[in-house]
C-alpha atoms as a PDB file:
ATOM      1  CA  UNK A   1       0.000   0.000   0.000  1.00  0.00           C
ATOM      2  CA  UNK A   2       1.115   2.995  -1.098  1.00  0.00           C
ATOM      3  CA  UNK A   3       2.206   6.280   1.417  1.00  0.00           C
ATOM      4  CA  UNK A   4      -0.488   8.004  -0.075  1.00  0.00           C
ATOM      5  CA  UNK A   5      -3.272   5.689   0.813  1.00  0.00           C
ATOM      6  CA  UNK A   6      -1.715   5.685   4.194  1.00  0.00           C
ATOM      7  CA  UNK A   7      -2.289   9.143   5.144  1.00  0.00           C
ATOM      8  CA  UNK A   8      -5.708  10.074   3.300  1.00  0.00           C
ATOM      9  CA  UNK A   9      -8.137   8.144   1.605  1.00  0.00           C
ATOM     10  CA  UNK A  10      -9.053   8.279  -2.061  1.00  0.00           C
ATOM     11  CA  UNK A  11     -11.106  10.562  -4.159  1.00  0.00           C
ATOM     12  CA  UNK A  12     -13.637   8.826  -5.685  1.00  0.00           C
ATOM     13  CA  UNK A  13     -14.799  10.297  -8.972  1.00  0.00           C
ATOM     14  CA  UNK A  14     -18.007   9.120 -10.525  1.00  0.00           C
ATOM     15  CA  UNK A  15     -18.373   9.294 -14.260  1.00  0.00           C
ATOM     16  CA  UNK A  16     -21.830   9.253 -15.699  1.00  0.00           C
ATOM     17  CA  UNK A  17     -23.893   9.469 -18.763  1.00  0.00           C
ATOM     18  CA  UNK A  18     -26.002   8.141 -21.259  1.00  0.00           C
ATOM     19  CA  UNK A  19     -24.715   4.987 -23.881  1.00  0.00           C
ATOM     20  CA  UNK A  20     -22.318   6.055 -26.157  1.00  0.00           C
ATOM     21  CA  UNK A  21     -21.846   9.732 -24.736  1.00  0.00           C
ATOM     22  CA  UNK A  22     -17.926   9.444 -24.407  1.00  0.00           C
ATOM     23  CA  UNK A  23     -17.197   8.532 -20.947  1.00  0.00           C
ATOM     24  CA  UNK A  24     -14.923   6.051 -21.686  1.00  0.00           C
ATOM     25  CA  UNK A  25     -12.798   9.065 -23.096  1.00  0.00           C
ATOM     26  CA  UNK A  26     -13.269  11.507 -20.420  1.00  0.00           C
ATOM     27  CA  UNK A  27     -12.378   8.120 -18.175  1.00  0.00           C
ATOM     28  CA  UNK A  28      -9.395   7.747 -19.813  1.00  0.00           C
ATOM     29  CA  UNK A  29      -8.208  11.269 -20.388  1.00  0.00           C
ATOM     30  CA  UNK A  30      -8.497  11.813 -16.571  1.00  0.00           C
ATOM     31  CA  UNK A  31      -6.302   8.434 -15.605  1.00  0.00           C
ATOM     32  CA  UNK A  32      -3.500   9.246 -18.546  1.00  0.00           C
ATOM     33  CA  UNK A  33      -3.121  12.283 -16.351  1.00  0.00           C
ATOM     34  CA  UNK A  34      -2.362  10.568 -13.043  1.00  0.00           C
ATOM     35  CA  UNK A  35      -1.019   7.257 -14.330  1.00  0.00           C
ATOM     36  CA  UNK A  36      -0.659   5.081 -11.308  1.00  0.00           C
ATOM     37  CA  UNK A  37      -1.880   7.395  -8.839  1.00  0.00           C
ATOM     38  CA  UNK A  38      -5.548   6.415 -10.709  1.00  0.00           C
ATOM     39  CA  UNK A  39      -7.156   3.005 -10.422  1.00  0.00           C
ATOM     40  CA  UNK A  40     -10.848   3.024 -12.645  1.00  0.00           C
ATOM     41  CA  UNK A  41     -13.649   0.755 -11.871  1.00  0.00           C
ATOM     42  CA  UNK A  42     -16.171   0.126 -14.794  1.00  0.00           C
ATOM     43  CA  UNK A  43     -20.049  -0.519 -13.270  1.00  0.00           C
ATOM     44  CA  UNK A  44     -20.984  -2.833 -16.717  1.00  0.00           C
ATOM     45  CA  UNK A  45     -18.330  -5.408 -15.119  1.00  0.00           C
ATOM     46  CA  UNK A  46     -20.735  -5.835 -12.166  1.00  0.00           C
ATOM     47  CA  UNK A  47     -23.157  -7.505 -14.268  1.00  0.00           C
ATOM     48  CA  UNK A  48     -24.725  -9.913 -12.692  1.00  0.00           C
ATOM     49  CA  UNK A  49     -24.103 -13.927 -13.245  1.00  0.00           C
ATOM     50  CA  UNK A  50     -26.608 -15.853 -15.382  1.00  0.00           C
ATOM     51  CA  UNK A  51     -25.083 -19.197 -14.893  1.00  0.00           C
ATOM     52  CA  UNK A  52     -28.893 -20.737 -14.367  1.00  0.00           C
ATOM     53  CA  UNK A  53     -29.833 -18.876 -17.809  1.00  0.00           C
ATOM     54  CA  UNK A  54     -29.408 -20.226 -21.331  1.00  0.00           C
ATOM     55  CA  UNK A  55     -27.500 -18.036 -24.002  1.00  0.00           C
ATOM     56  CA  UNK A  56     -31.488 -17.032 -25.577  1.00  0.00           C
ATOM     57  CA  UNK A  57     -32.746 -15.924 -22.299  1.00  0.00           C
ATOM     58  CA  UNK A  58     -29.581 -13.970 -21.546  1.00  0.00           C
ATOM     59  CA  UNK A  59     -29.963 -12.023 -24.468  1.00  0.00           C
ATOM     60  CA  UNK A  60     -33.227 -11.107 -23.487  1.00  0.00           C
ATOM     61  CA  UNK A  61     -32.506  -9.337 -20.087  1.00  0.00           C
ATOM     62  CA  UNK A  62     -32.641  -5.485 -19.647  1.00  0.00           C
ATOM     63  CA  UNK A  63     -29.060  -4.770 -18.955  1.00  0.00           C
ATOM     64  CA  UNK A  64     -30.461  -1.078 -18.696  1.00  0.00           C
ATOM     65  CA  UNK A  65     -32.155  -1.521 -15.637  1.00  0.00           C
ATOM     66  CA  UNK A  66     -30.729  -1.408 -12.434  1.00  0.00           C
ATOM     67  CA  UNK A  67     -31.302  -4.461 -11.502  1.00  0.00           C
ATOM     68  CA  UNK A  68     -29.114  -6.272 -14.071  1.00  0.00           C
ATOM     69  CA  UNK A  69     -26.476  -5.219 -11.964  1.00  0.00           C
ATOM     70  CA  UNK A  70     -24.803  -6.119  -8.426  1.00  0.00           C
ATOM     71  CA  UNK A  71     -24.477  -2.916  -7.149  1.00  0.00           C
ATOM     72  CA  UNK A  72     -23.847  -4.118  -3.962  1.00  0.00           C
ATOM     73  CA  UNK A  73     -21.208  -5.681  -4.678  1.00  0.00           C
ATOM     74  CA  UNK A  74     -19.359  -2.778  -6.377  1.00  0.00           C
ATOM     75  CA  UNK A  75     -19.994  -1.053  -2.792  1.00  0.00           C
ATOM     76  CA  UNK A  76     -18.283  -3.581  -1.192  1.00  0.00           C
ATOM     77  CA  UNK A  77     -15.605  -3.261  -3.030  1.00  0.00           C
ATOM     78  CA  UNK A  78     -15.629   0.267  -3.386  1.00  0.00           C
ATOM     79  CA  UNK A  79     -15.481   0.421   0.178  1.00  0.00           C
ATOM     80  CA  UNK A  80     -12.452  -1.862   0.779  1.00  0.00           C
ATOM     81  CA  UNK A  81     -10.458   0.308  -1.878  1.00  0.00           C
ATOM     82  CA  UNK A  82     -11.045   3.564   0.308  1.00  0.00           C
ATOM     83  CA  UNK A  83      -9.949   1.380   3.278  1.00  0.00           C
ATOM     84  CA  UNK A  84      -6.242   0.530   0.856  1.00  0.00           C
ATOM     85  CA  UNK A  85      -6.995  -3.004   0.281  1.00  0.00           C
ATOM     86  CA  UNK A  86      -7.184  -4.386  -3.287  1.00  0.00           C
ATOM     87  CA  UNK A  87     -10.115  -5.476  -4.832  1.00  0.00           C
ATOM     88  CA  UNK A  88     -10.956  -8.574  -7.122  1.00  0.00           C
ATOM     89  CA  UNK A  89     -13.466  -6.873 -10.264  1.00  0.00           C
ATOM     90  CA  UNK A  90     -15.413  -9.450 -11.938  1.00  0.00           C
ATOM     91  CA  UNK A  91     -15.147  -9.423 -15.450  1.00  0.00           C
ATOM     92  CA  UNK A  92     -18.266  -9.412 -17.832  1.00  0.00           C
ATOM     93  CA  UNK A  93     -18.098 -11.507 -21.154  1.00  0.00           C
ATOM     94  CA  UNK A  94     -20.727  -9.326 -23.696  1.00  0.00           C
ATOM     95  CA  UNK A  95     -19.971 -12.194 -26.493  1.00  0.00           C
ATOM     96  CA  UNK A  96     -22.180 -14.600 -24.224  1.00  0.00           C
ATOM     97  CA  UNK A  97     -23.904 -12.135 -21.976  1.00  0.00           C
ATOM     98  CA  UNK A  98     -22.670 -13.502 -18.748  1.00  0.00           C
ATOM     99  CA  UNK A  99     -20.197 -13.404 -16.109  1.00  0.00           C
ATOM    100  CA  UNK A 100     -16.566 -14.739 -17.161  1.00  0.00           C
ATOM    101  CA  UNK A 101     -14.853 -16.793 -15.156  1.00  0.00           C
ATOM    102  CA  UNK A 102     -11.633 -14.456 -14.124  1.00  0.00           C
ATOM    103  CA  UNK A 103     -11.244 -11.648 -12.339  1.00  0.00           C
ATOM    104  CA  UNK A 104      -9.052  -8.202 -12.298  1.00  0.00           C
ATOM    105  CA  UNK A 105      -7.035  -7.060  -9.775  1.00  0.00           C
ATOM    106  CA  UNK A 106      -7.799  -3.548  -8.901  1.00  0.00           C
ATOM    107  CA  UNK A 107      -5.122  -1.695  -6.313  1.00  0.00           C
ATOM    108  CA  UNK A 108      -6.507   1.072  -4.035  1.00  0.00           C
ATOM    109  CA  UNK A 109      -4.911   4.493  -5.654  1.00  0.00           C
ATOM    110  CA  UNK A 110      -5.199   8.168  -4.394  1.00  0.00           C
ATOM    111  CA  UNK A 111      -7.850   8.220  -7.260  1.00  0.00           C
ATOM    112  CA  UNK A 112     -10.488   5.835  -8.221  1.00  0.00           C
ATOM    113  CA  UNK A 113     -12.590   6.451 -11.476  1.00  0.00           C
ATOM    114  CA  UNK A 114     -15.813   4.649 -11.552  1.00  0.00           C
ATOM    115  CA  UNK A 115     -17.416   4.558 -14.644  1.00  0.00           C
ATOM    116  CA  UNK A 116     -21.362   3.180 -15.753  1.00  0.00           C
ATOM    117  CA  UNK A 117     -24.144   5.056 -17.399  1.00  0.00           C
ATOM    118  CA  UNK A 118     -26.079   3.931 -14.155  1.00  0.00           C
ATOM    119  CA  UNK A 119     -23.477   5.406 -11.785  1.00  0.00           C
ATOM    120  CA  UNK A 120     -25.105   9.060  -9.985  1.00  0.00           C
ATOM    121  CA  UNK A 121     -28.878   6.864 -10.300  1.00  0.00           C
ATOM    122  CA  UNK A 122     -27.720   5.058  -7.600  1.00  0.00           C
ATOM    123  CA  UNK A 123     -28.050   7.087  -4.316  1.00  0.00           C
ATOM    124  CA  UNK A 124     -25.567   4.935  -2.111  1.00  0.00           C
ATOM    125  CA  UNK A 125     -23.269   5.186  -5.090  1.00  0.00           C
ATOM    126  CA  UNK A 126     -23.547   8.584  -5.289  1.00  0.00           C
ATOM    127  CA  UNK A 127     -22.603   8.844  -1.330  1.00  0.00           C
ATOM    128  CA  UNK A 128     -19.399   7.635  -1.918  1.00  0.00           C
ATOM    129  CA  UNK A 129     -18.531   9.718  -4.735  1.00  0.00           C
ATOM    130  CA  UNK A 130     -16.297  12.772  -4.045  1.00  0.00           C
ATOM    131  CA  UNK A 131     -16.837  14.660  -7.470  1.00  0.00           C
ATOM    132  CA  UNK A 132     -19.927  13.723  -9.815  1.00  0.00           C
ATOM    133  CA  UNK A 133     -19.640  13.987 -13.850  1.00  0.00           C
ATOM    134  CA  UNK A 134     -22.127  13.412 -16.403  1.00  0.00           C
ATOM    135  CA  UNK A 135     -20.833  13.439 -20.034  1.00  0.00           C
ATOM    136  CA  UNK A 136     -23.557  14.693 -22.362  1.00  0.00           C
ATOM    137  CA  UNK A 137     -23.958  14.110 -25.678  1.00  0.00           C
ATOM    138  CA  UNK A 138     -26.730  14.332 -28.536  1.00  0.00           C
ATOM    139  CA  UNK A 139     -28.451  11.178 -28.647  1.00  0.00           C
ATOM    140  CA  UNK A 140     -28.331  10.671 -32.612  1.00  0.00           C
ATOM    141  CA  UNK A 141     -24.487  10.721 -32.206  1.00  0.00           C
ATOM    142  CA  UNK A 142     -24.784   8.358 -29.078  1.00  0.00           C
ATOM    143  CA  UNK A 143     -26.954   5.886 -30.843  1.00  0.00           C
ATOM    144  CA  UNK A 144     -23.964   5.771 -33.897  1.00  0.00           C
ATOM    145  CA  UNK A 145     -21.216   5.235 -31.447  1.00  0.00           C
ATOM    146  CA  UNK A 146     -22.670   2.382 -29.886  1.00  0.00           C
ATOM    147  CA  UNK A 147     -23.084   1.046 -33.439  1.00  0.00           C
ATOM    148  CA  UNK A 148     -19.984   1.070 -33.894  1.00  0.00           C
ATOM    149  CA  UNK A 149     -18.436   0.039 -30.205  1.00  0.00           C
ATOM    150  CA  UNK A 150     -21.304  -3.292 -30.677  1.00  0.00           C
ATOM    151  CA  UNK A 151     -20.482  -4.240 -33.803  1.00  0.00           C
ATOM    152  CA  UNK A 152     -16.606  -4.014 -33.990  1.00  0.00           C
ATOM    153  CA  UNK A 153     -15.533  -4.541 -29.928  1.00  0.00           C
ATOM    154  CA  UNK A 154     -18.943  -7.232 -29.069  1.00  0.00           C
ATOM    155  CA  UNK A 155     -19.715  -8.688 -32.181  1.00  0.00           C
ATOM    156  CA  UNK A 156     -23.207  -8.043 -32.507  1.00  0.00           C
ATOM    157  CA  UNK A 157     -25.241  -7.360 -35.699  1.00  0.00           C
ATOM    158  CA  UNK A 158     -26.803  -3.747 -36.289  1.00  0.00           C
ATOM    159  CA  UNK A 159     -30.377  -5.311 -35.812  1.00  0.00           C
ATOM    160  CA  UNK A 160     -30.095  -6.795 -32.445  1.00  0.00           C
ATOM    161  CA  UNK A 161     -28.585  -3.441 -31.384  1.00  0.00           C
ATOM    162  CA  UNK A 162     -31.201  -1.282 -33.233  1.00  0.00           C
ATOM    163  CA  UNK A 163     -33.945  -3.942 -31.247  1.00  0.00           C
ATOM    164  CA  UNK A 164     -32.330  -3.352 -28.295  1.00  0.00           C
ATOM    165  CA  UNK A 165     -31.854   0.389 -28.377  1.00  0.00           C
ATOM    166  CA  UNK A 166     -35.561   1.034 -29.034  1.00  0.00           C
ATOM    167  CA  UNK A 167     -37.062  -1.790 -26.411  1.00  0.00           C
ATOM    168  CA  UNK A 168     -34.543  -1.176 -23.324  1.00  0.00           C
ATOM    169  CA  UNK A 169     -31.825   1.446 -24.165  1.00  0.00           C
ATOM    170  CA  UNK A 170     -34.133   4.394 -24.604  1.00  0.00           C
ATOM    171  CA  UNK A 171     -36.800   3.770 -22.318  1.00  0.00           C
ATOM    172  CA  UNK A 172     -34.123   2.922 -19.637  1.00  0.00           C
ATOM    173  CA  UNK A 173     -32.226   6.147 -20.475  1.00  0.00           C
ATOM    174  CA  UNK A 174     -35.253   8.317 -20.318  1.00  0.00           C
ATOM    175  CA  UNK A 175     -35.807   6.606 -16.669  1.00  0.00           C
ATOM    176  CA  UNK A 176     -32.852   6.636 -14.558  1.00  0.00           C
ATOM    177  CA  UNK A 177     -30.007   7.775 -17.157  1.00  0.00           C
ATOM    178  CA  UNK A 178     -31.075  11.646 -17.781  1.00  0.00           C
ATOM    179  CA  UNK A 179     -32.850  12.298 -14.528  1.00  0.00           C
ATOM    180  CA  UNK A 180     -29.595  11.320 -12.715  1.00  0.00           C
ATOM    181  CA  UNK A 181     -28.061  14.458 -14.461  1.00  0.00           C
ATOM    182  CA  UNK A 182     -29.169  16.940 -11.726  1.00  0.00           C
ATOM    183  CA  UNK A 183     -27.315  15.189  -8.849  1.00  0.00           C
ATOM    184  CA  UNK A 184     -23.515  15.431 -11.462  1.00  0.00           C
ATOM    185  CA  UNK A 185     -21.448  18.355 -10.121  1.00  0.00           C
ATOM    186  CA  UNK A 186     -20.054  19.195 -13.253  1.00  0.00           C
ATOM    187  CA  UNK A 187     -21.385  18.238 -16.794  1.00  0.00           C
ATOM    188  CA  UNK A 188     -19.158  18.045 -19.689  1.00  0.00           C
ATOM    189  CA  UNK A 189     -20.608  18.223 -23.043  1.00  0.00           C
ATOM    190  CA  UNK A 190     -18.589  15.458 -24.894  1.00  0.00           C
ATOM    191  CA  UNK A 191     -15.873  13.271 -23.643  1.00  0.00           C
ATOM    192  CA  UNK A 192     -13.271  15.810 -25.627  1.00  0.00           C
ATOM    193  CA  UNK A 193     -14.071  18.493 -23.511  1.00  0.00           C
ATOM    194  CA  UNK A 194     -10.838  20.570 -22.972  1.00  0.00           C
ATOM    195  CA  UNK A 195     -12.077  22.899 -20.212  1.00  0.00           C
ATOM    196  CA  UNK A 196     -14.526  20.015 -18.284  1.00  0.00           C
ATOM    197  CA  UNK A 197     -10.639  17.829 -18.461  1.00  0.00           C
ATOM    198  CA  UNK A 198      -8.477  21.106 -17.093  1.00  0.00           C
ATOM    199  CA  UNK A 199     -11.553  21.750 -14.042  1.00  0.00           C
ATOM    200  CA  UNK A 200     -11.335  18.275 -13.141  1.00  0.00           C
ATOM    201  CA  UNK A 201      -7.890  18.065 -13.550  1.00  0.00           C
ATOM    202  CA  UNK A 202      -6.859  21.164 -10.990  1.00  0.00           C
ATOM    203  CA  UNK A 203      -9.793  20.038  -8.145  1.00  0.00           C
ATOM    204  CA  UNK A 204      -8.131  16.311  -8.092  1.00  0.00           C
ATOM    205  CA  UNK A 205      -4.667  18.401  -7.478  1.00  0.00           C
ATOM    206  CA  UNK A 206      -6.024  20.469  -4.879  1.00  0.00           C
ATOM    207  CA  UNK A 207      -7.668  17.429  -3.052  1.00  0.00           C
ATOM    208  CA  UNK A 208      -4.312  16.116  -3.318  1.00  0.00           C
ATOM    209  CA  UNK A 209      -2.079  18.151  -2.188  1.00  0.00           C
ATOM    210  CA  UNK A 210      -0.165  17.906  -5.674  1.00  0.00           C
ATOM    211  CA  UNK A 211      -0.317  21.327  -7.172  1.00  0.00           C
END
């Protein structure tokens, strides 16, 4: 455990916002700046397991919806990395809609990124989060990234993600995704947001003592 984690515990930064908005870029953007002083969780790895399940009724399960996820796990674990012990992330397989089999070790770091388009809907999430973000982004040009992320990164053909979008992706955006846009303390329009990245950016270094 590092010196840092020693004397003060982490800032947890919560990184919201609908499918395909670009908070995987802000994400990343944010940890190339603090390299190992940044550990990032990702909520879509807390799927749940669906051993019981066949492949057909996988498919069919609203992995919008709160519920598809254990939450309560990520707590746990969200908790024992403010407390400098490493955590174990499950890893989710999106090929076979299920729970794969290893895990990733995840040290505690003076910074922990947790990322999920569910992540400020949650209010004992959003308890533990020092600094809320929602990345927002038109929804036409949400829709086409996910396209693109689907059908090159999880193998999936445009129908299924069109018949998704429009049964479970929408609705469930419309229902927990926006709303949870008035608890973010800071909303960046885009993931490329220069000024969002430098605001960020200088409140971590104040937190932490580094500028």
């Amino acid at each position: 455990m590092s010196e840092a984690n020693e004397s003060r515990n982490p800032v947890i930064i919560g990184i919201a916002g609908g499918t395909g908005s670009g908070k995987s870029t802000f994400t990343n953007r944010i940890k190339d700046l603090y390299g190992d002083r940044v550990s990032v969780l990702y909520h879509d790895s807390y799927y749940r397991a669906q051993d019981d399940l066949p492949l057909e009724e996988r498919m069919k399960v609203n992995y919008d919806h709160p519920d598809s996820l254990e939450t309560e796990l990520l707590l746990e674990h969200l908790k024992a990395l403010k407390e400098g012990k490493a955590i174990e992330s499950p890893v989710y397989d999106y090929t076979q809609h299920n729970r794969a089999k290893e895990t990733v070790t995840v040290e505690p770091r003076d910074v922990i990124l947790l990322e999920g388009i569910l992540v400020l809907a949650d209010a004992k999430l959003r308890k533990l989060l020092d600094i809320k973000i929602f990345v927002d982004t038109d929804a036409d040009e949400r829709i086409l990234r996910r396209v693109r992320r689907d059908t090159l990164e999880r193998g999936r053909s445009i129908q299924s993600i069109i018949d998704q979008y429009l049964a479970t992706v929408k609705p469930m955006h419309n229902k927990y995704v926006e709303p949870s846009k008035a608890y973010a303390d800071l909303v960046v329009n885009g993931g490329l947001n220069d000024v969002a990245l430098d605001l960020v950016a200088t409140k971590v270094a104040k937190i932490l003592k580094l500028d």
